[in-house]
C-alpha atoms as a PDB file:
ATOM      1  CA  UNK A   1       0.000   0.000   0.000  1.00  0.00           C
ATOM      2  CA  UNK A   2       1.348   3.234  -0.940  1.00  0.00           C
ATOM      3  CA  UNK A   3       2.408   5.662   1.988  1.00  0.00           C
ATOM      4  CA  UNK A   4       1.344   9.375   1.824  1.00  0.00           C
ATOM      5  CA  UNK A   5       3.383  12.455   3.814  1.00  0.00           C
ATOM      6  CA  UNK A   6       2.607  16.517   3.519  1.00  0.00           C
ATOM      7  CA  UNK A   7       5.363  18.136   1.472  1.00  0.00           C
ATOM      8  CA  UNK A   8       7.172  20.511   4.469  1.00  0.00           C
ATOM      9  CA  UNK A   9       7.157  22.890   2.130  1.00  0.00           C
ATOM     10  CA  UNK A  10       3.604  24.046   0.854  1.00  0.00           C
ATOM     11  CA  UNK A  11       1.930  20.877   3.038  1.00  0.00           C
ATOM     12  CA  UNK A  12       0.393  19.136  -0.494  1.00  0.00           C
ATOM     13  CA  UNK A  13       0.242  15.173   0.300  1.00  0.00           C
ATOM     14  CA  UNK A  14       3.125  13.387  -1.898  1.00  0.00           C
ATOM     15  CA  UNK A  15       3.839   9.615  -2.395  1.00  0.00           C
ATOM     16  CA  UNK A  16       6.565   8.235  -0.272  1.00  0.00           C
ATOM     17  CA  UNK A  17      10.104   8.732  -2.528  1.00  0.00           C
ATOM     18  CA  UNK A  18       9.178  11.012  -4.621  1.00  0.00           C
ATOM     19  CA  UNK A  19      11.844  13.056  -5.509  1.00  0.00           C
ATOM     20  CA  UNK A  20       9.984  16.307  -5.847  1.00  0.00           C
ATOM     21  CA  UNK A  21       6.457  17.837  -4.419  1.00  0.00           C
ATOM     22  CA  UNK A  22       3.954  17.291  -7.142  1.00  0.00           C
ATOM     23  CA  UNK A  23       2.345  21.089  -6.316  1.00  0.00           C
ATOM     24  CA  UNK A  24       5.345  23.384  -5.360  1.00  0.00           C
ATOM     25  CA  UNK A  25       8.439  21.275  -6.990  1.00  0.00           C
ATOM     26  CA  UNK A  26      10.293  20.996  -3.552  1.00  0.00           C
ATOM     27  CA  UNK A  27      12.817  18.472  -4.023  1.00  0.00           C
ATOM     28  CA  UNK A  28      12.517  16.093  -1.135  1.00  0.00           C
ATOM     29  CA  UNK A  29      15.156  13.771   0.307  1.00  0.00           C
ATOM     30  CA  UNK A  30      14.381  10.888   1.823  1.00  0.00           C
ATOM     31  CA  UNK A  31      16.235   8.464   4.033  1.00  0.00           C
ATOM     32  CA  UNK A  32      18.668   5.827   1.784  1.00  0.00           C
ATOM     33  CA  UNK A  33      16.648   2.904   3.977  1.00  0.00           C
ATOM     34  CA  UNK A  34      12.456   1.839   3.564  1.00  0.00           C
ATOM     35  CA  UNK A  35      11.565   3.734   6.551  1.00  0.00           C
ATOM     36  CA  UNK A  36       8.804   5.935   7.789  1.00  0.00           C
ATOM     37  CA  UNK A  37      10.631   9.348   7.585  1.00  0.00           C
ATOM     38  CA  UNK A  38      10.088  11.508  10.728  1.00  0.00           C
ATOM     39  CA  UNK A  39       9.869  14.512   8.978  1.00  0.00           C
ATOM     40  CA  UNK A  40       7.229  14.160   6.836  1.00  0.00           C
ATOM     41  CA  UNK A  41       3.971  13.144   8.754  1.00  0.00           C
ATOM     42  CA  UNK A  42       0.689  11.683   7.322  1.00  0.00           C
ATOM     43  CA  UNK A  43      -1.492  14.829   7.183  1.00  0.00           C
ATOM     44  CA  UNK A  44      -4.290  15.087   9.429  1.00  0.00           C
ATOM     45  CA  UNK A  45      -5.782  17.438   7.581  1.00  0.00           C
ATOM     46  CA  UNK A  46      -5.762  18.398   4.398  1.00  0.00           C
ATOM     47  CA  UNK A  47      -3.629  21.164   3.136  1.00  0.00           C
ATOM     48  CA  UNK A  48      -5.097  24.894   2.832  1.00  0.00           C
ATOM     49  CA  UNK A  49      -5.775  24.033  -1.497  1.00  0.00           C
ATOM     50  CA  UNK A  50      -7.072  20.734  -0.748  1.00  0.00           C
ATOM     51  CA  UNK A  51      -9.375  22.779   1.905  1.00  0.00           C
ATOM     52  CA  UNK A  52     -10.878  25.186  -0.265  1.00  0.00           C
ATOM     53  CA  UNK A  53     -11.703  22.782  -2.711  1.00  0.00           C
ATOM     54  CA  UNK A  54     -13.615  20.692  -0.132  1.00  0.00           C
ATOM     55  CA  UNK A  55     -15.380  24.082   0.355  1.00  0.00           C
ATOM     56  CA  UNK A  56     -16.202  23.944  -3.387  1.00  0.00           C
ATOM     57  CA  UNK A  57     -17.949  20.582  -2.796  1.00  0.00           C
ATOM     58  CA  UNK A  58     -15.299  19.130  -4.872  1.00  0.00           C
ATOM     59  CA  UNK A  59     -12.623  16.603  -3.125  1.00  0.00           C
ATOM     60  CA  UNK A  60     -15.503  15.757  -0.714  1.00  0.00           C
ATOM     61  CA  UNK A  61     -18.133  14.962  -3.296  1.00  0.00           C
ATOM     62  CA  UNK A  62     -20.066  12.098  -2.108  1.00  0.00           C
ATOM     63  CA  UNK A  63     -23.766  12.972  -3.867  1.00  0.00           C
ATOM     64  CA  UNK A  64     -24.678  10.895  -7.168  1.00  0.00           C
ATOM     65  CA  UNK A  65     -23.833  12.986  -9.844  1.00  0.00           C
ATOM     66  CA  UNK A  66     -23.922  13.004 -13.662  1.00  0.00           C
ATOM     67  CA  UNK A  67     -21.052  13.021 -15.923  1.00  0.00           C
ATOM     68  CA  UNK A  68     -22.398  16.346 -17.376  1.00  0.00           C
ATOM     69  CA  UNK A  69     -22.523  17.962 -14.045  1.00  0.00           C
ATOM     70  CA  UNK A  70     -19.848  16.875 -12.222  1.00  0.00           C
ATOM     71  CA  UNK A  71     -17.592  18.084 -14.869  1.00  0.00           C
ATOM     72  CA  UNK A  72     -19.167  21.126 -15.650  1.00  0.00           C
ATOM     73  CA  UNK A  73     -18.418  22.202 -11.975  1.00  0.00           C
ATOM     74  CA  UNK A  74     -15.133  20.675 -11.773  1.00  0.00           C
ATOM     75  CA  UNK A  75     -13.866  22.777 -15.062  1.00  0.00           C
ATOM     76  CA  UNK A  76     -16.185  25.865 -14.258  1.00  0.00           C
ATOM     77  CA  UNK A  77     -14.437  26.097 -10.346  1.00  0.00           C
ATOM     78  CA  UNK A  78     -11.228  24.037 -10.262  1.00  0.00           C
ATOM     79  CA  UNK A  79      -9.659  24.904 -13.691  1.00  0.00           C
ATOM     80  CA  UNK A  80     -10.601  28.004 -15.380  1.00  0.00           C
ATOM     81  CA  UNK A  81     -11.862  29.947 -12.521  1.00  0.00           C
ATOM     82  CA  UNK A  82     -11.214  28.548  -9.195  1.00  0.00           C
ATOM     83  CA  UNK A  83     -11.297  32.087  -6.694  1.00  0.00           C
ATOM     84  CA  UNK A  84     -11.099  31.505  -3.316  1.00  0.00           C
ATOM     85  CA  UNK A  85     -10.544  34.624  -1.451  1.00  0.00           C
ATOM     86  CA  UNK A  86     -10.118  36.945  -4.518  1.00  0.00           C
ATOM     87  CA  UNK A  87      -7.293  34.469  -5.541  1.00  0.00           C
ATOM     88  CA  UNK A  88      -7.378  32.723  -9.085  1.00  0.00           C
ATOM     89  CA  UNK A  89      -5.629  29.668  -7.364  1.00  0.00           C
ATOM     90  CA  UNK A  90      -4.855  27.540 -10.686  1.00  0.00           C
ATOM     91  CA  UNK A  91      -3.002  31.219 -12.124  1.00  0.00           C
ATOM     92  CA  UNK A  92      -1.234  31.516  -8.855  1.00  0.00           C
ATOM     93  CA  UNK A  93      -0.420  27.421  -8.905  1.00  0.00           C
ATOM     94  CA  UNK A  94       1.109  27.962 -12.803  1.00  0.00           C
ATOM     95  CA  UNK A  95       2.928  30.913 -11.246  1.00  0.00           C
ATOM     96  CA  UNK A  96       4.879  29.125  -8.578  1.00  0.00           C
ATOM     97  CA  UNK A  97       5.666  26.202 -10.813  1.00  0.00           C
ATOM     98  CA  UNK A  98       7.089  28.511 -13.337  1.00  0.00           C
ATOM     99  CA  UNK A  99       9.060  30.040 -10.820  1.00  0.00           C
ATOM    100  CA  UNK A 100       9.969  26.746  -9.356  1.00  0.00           C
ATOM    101  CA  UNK A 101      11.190  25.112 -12.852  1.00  0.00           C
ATOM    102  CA  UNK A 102      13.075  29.086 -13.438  1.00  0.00           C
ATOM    103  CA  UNK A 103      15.045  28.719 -10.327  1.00  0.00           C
ATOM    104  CA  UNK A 104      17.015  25.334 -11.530  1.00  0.00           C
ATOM    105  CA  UNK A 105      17.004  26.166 -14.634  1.00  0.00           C
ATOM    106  CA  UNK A 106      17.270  30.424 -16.020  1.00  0.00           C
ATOM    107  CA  UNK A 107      16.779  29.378 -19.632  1.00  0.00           C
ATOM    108  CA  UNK A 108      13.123  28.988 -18.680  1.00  0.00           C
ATOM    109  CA  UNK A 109      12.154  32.086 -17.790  1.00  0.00           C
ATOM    110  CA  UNK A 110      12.448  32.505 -21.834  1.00  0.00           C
ATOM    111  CA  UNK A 111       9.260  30.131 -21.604  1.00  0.00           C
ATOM    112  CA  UNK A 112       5.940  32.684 -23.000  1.00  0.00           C
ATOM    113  CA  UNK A 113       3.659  32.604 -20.235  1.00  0.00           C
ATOM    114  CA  UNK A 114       0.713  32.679 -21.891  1.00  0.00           C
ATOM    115  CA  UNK A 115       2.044  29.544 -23.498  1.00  0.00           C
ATOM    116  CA  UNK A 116       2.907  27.940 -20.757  1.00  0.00           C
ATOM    117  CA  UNK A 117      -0.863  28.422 -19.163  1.00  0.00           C
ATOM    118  CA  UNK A 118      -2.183  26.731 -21.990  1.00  0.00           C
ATOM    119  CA  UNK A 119      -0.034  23.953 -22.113  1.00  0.00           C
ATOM    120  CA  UNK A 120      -0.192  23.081 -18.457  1.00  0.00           C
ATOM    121  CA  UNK A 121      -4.023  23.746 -18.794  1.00  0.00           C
ATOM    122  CA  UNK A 122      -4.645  21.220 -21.761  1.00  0.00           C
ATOM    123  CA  UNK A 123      -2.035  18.622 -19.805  1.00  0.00           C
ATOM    124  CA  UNK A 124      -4.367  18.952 -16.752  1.00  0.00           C
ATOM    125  CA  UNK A 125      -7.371  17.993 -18.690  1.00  0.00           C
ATOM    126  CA  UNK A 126      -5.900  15.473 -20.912  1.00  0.00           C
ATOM    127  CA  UNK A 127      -4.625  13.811 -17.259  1.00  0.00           C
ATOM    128  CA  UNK A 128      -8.296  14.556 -15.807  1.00  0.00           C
ATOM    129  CA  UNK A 129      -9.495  12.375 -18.848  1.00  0.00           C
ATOM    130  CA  UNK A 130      -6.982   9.893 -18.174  1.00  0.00           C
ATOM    131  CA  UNK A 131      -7.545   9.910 -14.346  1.00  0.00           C
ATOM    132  CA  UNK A 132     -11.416   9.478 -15.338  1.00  0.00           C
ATOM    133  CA  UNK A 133     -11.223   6.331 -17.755  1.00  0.00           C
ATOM    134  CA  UNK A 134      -8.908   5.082 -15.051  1.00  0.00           C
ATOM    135  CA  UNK A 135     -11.614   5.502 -12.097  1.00  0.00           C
ATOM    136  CA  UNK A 136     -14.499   4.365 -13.917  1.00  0.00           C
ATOM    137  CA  UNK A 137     -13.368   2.228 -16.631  1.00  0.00           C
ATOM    138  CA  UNK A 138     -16.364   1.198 -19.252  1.00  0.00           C
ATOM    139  CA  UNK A 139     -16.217   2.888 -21.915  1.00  0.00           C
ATOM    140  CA  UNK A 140     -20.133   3.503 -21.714  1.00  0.00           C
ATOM    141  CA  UNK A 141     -18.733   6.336 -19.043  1.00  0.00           C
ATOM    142  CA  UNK A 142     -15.559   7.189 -19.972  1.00  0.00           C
ATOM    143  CA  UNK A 143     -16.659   8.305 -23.449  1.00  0.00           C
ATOM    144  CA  UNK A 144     -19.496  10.372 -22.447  1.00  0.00           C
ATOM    145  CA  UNK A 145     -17.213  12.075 -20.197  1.00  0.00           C
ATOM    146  CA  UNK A 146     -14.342  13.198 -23.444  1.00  0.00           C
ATOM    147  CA  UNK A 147     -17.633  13.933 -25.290  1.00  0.00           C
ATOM    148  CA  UNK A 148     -18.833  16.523 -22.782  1.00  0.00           C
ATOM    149  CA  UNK A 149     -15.233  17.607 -22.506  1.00  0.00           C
ATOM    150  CA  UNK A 150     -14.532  18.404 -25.984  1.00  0.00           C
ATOM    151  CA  UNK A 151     -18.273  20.260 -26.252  1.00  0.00           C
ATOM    152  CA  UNK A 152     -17.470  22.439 -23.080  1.00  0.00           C
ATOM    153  CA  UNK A 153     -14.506  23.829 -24.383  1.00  0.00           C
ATOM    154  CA  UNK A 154     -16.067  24.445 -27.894  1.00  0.00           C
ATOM    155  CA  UNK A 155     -18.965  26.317 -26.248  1.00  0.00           C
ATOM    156  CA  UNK A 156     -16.933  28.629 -23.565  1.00  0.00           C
ATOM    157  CA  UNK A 157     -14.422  29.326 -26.912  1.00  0.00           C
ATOM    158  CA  UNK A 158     -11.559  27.197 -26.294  1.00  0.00           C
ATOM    159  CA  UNK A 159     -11.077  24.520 -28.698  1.00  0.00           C
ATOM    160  CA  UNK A 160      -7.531  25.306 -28.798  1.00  0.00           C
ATOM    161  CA  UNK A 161      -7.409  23.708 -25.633  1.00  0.00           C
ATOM    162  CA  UNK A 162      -8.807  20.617 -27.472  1.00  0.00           C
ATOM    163  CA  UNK A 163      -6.724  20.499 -29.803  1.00  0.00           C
ATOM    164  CA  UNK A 164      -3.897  20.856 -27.763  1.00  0.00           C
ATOM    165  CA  UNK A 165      -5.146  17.960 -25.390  1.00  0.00           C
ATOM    166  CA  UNK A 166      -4.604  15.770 -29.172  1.00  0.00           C
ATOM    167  CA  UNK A 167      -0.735  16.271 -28.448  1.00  0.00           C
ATOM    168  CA  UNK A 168      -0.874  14.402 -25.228  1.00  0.00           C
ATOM    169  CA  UNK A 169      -3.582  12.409 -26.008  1.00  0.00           C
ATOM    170  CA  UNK A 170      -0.689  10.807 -28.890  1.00  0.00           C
ATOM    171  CA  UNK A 171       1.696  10.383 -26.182  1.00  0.00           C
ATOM    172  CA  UNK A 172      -0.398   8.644 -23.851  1.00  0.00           C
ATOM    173  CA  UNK A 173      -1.460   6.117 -26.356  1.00  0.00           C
ATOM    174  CA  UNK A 174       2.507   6.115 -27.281  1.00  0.00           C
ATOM    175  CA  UNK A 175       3.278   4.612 -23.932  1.00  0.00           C
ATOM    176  CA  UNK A 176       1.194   1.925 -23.545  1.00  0.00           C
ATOM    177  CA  UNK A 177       3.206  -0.181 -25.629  1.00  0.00           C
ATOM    178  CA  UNK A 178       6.891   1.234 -24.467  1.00  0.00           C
ATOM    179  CA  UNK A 179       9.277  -0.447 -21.957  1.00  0.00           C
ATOM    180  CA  UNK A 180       9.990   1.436 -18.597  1.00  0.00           C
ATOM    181  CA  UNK A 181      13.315   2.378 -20.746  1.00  0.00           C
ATOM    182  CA  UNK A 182      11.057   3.899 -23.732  1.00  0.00           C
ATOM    183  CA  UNK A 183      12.147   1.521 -25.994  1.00  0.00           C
ATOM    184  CA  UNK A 184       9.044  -0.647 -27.979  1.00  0.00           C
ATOM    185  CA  UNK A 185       8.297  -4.065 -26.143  1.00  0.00           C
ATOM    186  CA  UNK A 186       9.503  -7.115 -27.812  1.00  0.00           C
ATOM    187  CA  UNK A 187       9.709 -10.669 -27.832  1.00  0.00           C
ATOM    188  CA  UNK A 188       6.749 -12.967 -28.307  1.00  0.00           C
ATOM    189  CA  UNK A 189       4.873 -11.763 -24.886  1.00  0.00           C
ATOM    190  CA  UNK A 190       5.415  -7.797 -26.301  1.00  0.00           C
ATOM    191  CA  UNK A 191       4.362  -8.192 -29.418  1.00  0.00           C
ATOM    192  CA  UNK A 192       1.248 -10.077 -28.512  1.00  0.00           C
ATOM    193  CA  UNK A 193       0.529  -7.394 -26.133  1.00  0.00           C
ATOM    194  CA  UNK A 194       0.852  -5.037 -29.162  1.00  0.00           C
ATOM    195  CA  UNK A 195      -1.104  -6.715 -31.372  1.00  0.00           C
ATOM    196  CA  UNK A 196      -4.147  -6.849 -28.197  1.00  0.00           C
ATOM    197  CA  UNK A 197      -4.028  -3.087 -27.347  1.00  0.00           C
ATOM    198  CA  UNK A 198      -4.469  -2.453 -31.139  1.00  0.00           C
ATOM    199  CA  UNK A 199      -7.316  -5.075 -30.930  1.00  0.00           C
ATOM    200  CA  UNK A 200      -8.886  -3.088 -28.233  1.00  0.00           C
ATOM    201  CA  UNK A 201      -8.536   0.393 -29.732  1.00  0.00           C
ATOM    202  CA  UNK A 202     -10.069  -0.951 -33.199  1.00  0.00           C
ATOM    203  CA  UNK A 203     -12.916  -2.712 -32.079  1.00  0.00           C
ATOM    204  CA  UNK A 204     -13.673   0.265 -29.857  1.00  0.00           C
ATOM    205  CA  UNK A 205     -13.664   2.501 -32.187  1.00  0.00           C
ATOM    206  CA  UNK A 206     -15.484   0.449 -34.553  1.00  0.00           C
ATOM    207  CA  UNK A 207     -18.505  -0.176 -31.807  1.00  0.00           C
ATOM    208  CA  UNK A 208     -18.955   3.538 -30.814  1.00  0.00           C
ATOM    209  CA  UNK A 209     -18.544   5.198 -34.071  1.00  0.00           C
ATOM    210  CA  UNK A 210     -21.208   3.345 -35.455  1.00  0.00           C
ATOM    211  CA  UNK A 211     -23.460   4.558 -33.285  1.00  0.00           C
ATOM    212  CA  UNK A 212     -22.937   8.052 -33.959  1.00  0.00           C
ATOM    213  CA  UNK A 213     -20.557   9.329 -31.392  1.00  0.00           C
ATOM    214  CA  UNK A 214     -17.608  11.684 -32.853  1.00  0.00           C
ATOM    215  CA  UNK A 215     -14.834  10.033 -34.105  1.00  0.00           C
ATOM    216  CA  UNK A 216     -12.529  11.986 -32.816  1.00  0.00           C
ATOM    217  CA  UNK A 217     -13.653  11.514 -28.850  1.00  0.00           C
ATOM    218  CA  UNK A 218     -13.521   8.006 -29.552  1.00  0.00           C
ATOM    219  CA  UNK A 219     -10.053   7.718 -30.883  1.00  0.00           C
ATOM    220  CA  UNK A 220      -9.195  10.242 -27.684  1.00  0.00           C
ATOM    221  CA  UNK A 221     -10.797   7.317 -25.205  1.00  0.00           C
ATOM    222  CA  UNK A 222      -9.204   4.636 -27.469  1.00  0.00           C
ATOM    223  CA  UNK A 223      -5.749   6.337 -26.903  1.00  0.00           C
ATOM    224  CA  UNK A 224      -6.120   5.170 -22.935  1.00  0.00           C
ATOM    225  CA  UNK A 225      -6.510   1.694 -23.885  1.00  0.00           C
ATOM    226  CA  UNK A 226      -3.520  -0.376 -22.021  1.00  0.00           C
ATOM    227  CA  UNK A 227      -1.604   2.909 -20.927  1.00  0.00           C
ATOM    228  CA  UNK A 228      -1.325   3.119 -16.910  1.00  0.00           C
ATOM    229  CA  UNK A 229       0.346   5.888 -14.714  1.00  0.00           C
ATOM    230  CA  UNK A 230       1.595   4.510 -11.393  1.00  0.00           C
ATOM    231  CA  UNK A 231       4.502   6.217 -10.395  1.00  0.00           C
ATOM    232  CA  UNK A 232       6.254   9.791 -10.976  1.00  0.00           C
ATOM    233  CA  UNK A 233       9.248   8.153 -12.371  1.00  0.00           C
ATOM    234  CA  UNK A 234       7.140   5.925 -15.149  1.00  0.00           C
ATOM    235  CA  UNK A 235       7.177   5.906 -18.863  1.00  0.00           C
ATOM    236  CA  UNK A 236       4.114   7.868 -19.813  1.00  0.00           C
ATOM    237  CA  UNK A 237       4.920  10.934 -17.308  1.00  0.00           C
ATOM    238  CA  UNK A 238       8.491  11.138 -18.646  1.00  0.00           C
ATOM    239  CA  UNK A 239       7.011  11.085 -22.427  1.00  0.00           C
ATOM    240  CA  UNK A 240       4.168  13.776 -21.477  1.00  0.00           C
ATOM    241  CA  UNK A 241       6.870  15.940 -19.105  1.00  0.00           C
ATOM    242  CA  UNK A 242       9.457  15.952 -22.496  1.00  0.00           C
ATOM    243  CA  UNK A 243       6.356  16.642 -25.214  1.00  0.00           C
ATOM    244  CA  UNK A 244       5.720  19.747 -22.169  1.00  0.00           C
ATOM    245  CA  UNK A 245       8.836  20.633 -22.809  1.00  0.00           C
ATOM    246  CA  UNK A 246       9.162  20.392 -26.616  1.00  0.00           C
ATOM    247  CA  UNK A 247       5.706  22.025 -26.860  1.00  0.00           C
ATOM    248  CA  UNK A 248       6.998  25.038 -24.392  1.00  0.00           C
ATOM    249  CA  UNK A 249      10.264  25.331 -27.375  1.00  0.00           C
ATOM    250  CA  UNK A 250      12.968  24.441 -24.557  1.00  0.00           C
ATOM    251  CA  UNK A 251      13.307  20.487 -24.663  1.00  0.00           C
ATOM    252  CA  UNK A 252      17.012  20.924 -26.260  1.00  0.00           C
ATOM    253  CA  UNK A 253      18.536  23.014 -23.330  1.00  0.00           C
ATOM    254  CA  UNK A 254      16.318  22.738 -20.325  1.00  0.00           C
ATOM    255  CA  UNK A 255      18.377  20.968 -17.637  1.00  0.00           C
ATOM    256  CA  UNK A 256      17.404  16.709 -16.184  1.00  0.00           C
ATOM    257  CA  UNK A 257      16.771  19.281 -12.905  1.00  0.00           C
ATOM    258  CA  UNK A 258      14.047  20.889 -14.494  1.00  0.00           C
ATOM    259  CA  UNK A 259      12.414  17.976 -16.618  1.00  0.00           C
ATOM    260  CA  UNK A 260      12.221  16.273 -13.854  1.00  0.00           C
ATOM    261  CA  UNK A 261      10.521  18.871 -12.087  1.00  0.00           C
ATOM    262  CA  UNK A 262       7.862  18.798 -14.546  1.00  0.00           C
ATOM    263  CA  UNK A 263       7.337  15.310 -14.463  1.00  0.00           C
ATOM    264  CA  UNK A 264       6.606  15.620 -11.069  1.00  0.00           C
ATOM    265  CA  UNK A 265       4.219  18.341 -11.370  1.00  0.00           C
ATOM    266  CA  UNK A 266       2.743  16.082 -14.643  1.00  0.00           C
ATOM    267  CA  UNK A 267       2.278  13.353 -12.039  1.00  0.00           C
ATOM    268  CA  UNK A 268       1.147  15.408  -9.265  1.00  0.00           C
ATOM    269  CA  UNK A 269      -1.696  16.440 -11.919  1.00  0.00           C
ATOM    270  CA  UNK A 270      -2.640  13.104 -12.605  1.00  0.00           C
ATOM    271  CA  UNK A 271      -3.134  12.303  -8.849  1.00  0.00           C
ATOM    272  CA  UNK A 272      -5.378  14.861  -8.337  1.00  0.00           C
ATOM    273  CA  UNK A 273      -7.684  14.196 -10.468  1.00  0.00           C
ATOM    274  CA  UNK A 274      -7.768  10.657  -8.787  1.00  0.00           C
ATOM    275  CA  UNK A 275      -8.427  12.408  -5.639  1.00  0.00           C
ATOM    276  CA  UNK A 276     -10.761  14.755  -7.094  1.00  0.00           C
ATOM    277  CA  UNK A 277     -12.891  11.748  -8.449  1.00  0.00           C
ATOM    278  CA  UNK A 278     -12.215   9.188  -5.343  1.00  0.00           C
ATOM    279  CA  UNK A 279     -16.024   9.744  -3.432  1.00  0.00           C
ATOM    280  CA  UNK A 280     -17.423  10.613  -7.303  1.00  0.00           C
ATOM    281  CA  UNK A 281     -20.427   8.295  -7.569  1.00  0.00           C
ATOM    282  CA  UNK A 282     -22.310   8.257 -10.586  1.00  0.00           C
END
């Protein structure tokens, strides 16, 4: 069972050996033996973000809900407009992991910012999607859910986002069939596990698209088929942390210091949407 401690930095729970908080980009160092550390402690409560999105009715969500409405509120409050206390807390969040990545590595602070919003905003959705398929996994709700997704950002004018999501979307479906080393699986075990995921991803596309949902949302869901994130060190949030950085135009020169820094705010995405959806009943 995986063991959870409060950053001692900005008090955001983390995984035990992680090498870096998932919300501020502390690097942490733990002891060389398997060992409860002293100083981090289980938290007893939850952190002041985690509280105010309890407030929202968010993290603590225990009601039935729809798909429709559960996202609605979770994109309308958590991503694009989360104030709490006249704060834009997802602005102020980009802000201090910009500042975080800039401070290991001064190349970065080359980085547009108004890029770099938008590409940490379509990662966190693409990862939300993920995180969703993951929680839930038939189709019958995971689709609906991309559906709704790619609708929502057409009506409130940001398709871009969508189409930015695509990029990650590729990599995602990339790693599935990719060794912890990135190199393609082999032998006769690998390439039968090839040859299944493809299997999977063709005969659900084939079932949904016949019944008149959009291709595209479809092929998004069938992307997720056999991919997995379990740790902060794994294939898939390497791949996503280096397209971040190829998409942000400083892949070439940004230091291991700072990719690795985004793969652990990458991961640290994809966790909370788990924890976001954990009392999510449908």
């Amino acid at each position: 069972m995986q063991q959870w401690y409060q950053c001692p930095n900005c008090g955001a729970p983390i995984a035990f050996g992680a090498r870096f908080c998932g919300s501020c980009g502390t690097q942490l160092n733990w002891p060389t033996q398997w060992q409860q550390p002293p100083q981090y402690q289980t938290p007893q409560q939850p952190p002041p973000i985690y509280q105010a999105q309890q407030q929202m009715g968010l993290l603590g969500y225990k009601s039935k809900s729809s798909i429709e409405g559960f996202c609605r509120q979770f994109y309308d409050s958590q991503i694009f407009n989360p104030i709490v206390g006249g704060i834009n807390l997802t602005e102020n969040y980009y802000e201090t992991v910009f500042k975080t990545i800039a401070e290991v590595d001064h190349s970065f602070v080359r980085v547009d910012r108004t890029l770099f919003c938008r590409e940490m905003t379509a990662l966190r959705l693409e990862l939300f999607c993920f995180a969703w398929g993951q929680k839930f996994k038939k189709d019958e709700l995971a689709i609906p859910q991309i559906v709704f997704t790619k609708r929502y950002l057409e009506q409130t004018g940001r398709g871009n986002i969508w189409d930015d999501m695509a990029k990650y979307n590729h990599v995602i479906a990339r790693s599935a069939t990719l060794t912890a080393s990135g190199e393609q699986v082999g032998g006769r075990i690998g390439r039968g596990w090839v040859a299944d995921v493809n299997k999977m991803r063709m005969d659900l596309f084939s079932k949904w698209v016949d019944t008149g949902v959009d291709p595209q949302c479809v092929a998004h869901r069938g992307n997720h088929v056999g991919a997995d994130i379990k740790r902060a060190d794994c294939i898939a949030v390497k791949l996503l942390a280096a397209n971040l950085a190829e998409r942000l135009r400083c892949d070439v020169n940004l230091t291991t210091e700072a990719t690795l820094r985004l793969g652990a705010v990458t991961y640290g995405f994809y966790n909370g949407a788990l924890e976001a959806l954990k009392n999510v009943r449908l």
